[in-house]
N, C-alpha and C. Protein backbone atom coordinates (compact mmCIF):
# COMPACT_ATOMS: atom_id res chain seq x y z
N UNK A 1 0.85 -1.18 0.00
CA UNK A 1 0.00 0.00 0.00
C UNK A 1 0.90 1.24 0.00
N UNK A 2 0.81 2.37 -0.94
CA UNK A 2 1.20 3.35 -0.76
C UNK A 2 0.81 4.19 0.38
N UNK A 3 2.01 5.27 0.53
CA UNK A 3 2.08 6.17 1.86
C UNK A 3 0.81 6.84 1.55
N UNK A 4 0.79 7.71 2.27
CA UNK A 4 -0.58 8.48 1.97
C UNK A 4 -0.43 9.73 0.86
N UNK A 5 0.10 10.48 0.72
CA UNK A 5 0.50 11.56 0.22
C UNK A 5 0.61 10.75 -0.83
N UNK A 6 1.27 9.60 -1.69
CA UNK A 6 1.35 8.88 -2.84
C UNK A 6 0.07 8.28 -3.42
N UNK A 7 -0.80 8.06 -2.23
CA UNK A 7 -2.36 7.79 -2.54
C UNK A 7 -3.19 8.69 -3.34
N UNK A 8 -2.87 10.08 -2.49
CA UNK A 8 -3.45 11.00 -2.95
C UNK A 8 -3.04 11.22 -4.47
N UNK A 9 -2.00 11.16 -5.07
CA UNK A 9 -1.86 11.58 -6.38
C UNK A 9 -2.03 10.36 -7.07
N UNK A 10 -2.05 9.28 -6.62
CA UNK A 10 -2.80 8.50 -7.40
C UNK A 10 -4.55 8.36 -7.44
N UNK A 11 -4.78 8.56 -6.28
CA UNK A 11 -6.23 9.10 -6.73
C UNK A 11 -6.82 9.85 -7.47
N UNK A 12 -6.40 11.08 -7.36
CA UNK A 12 -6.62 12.47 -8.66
C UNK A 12 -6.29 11.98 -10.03
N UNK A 13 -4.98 11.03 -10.39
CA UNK A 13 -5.04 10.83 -11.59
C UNK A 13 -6.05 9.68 -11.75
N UNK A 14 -6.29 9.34 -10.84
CA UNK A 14 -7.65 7.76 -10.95
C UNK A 14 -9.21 8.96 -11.16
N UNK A 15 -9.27 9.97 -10.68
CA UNK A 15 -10.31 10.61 -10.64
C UNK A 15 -10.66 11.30 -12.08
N UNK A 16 -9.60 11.59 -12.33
CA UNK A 16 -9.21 12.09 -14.25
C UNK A 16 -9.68 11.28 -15.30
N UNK A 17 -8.63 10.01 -14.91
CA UNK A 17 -8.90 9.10 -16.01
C UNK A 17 -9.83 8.57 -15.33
N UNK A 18 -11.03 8.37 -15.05
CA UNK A 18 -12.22 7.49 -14.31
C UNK A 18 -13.53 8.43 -15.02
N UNK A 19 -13.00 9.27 -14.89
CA UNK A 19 -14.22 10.53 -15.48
C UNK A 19 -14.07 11.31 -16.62
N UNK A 20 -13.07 10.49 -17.43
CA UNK A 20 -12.19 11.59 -18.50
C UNK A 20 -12.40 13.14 -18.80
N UNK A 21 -11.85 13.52 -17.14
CA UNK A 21 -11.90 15.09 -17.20
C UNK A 21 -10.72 15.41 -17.89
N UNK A 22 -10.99 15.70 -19.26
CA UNK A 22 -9.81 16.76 -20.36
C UNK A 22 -9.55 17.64 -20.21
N UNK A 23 -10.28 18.16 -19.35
CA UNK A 23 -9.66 19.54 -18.92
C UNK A 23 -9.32 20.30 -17.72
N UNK A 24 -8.90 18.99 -17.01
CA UNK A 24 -8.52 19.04 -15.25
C UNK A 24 -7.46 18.43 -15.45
N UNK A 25 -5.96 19.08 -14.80
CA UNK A 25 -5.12 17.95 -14.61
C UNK A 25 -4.70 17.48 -13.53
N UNK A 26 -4.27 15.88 -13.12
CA UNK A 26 -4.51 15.81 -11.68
C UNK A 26 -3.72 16.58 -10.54
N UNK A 27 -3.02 17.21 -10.69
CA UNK A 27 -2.00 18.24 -10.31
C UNK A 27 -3.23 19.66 -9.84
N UNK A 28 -4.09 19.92 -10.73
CA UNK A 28 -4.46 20.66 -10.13
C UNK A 28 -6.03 21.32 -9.06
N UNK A 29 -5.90 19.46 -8.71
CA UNK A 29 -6.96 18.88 -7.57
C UNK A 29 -6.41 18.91 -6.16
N UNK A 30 -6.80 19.69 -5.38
CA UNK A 30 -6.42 20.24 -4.52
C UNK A 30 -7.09 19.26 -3.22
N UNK A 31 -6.12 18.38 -2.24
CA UNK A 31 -6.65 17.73 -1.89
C UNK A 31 -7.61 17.35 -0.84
N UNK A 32 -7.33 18.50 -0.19
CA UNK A 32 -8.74 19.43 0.24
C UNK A 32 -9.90 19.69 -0.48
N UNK A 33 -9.72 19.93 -1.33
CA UNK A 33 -11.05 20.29 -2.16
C UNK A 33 -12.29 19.58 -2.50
N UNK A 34 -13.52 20.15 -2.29
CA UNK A 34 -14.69 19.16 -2.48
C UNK A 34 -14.76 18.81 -4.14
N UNK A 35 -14.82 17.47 -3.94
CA UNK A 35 -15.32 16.70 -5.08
C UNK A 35 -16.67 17.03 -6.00
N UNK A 36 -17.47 17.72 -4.98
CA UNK A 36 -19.20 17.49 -5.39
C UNK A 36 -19.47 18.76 -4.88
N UNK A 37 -20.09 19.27 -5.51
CA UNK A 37 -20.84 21.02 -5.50
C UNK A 37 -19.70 21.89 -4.95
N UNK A 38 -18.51 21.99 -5.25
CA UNK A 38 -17.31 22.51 -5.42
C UNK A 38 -16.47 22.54 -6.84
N UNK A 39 -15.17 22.26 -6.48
CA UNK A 39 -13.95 22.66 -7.01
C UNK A 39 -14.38 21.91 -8.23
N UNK A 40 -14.46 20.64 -8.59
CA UNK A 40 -14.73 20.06 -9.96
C UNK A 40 -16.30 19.56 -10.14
N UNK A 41 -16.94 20.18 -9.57
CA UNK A 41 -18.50 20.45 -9.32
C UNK A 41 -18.91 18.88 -10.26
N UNK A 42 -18.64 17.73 -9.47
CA UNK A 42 -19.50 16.57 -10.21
C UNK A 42 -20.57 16.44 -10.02
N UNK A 43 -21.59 15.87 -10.27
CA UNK A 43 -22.69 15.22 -10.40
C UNK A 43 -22.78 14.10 -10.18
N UNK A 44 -24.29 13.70 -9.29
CA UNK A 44 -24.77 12.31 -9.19
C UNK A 44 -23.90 10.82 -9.71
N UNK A 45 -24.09 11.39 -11.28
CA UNK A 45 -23.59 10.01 -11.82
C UNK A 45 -22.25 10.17 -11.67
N UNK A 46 -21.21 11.29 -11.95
CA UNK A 46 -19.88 10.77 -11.58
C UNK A 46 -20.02 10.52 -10.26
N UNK A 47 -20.50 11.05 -9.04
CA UNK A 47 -20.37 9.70 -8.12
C UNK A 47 -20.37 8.61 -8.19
N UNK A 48 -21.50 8.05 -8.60
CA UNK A 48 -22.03 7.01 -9.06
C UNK A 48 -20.96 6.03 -9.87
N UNK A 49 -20.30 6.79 -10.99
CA UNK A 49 -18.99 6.04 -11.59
C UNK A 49 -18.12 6.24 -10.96
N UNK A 50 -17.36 7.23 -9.87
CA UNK A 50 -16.35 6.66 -8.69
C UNK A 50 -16.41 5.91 -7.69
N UNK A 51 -17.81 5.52 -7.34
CA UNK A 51 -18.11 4.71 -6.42
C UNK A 51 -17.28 3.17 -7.01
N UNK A 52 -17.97 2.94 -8.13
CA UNK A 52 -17.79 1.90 -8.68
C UNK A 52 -16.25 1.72 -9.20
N UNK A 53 -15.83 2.63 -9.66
CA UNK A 53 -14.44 2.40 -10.00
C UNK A 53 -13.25 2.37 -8.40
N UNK A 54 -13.95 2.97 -7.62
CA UNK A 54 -12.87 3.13 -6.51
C UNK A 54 -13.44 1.70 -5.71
N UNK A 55 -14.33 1.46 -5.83
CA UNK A 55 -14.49 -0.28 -5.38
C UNK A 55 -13.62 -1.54 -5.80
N UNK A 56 -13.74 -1.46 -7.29
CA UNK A 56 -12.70 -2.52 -8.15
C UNK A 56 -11.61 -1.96 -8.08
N UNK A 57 -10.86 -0.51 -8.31
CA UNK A 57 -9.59 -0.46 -8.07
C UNK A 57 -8.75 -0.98 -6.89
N UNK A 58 -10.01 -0.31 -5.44
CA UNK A 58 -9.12 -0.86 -3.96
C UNK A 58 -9.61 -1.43 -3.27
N UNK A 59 -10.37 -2.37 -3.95
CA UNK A 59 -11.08 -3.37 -3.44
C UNK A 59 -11.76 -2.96 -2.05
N UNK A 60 -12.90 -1.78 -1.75
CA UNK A 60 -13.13 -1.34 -1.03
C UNK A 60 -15.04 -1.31 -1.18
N UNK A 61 -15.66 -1.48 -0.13
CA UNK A 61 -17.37 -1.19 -0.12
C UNK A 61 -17.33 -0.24 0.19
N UNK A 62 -18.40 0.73 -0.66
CA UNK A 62 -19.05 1.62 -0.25
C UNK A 62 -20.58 1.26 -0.29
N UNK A 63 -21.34 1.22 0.85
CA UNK A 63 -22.59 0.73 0.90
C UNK A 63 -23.88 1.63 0.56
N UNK A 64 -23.91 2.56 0.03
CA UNK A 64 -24.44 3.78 -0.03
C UNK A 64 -24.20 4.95 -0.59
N UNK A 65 -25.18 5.71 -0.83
CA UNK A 65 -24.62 6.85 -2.18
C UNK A 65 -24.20 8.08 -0.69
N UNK A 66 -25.11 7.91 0.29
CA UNK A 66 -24.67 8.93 1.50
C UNK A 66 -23.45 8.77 1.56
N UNK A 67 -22.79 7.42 1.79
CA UNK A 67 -21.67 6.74 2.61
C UNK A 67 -20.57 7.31 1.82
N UNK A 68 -20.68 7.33 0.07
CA UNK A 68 -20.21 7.43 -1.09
C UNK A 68 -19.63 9.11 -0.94
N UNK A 69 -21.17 9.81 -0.99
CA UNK A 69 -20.68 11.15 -0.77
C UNK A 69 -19.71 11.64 0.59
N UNK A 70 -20.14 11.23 1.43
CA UNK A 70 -19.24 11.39 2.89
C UNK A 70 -17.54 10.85 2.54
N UNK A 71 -17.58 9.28 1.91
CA UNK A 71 -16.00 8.87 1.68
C UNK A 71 -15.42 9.40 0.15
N UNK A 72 -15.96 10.25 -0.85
CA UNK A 72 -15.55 10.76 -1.90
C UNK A 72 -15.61 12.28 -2.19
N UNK A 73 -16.02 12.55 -0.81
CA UNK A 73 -16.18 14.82 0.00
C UNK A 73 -15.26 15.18 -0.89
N UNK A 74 -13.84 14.72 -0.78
CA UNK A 74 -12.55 15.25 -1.25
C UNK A 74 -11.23 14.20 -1.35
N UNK A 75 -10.26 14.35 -1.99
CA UNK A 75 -9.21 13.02 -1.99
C UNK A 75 -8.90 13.40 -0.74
N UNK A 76 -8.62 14.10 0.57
CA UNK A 76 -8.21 13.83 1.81
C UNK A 76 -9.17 12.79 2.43
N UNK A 77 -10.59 12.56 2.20
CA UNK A 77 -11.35 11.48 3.17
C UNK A 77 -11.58 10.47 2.12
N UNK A 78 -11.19 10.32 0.86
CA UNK A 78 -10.99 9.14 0.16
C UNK A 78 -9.73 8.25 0.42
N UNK A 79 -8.55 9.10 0.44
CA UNK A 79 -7.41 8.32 0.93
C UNK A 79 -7.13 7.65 2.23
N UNK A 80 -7.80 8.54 3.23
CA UNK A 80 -7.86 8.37 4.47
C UNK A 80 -8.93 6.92 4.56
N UNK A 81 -10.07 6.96 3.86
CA UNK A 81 -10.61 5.99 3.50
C UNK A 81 -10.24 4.43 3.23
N UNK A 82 -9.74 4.71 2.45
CA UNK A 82 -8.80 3.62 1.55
C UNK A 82 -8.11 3.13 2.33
N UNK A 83 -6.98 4.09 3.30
CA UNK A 83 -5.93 3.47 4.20
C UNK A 83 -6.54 3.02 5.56
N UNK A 84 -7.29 3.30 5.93
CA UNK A 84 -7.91 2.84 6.92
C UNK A 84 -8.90 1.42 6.72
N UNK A 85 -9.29 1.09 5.76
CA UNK A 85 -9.89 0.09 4.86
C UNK A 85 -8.92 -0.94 4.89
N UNK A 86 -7.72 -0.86 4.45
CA UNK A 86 -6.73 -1.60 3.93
C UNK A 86 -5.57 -2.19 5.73
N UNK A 87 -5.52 -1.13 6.70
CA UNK A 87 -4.81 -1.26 7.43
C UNK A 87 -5.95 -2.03 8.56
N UNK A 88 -6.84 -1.93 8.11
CA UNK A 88 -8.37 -2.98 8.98
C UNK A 88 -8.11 -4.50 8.42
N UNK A 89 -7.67 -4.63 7.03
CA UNK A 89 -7.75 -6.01 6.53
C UNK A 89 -7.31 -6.99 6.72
């Protein structure tokens, strides 16, 4: 498992290529920044397609679109997510 800070930039570029944002680069996803009615203002369904892609990538449940929005806020509580997921296993 990567450190955390290495998570994070692999997430943003997983968030890029997952949603083929062409005109975001992952460099300039701030990892603080909200995912959803913010900084890259997604929508429903790209939740909906990160849920699913961040499941098969890190082999992780998300049980819920609440649960979804709460663990995909921003790459700081996705990674934190992930590593806490993984260091439980």
């Amino acid at each position: 498992m990567p450190d955390l800070l290495q998570l994070k930039q692999e997430i943003k570029s997983f968030i890029v290529k997952r949603l083929r944002l062409t005109d975001v680069s992952p460099e300039s996803i701030g990892d603080a920044d909200p995912l959803f009615g913010g900084g890259l203002d997604l929508d429903s369904v790209d939740l909906l397609d990160l849920v699913v892609g961040v499941e098969k990538e890190y082999g992780i449940r998300i049980a819920s679109a609440a649960e979804g929005r709460e663990i995909l806020a921003s790459v700081n509580s996705l990674a934190e997510h992930i590593s806490r997921s993984h260091a439980s296993a």
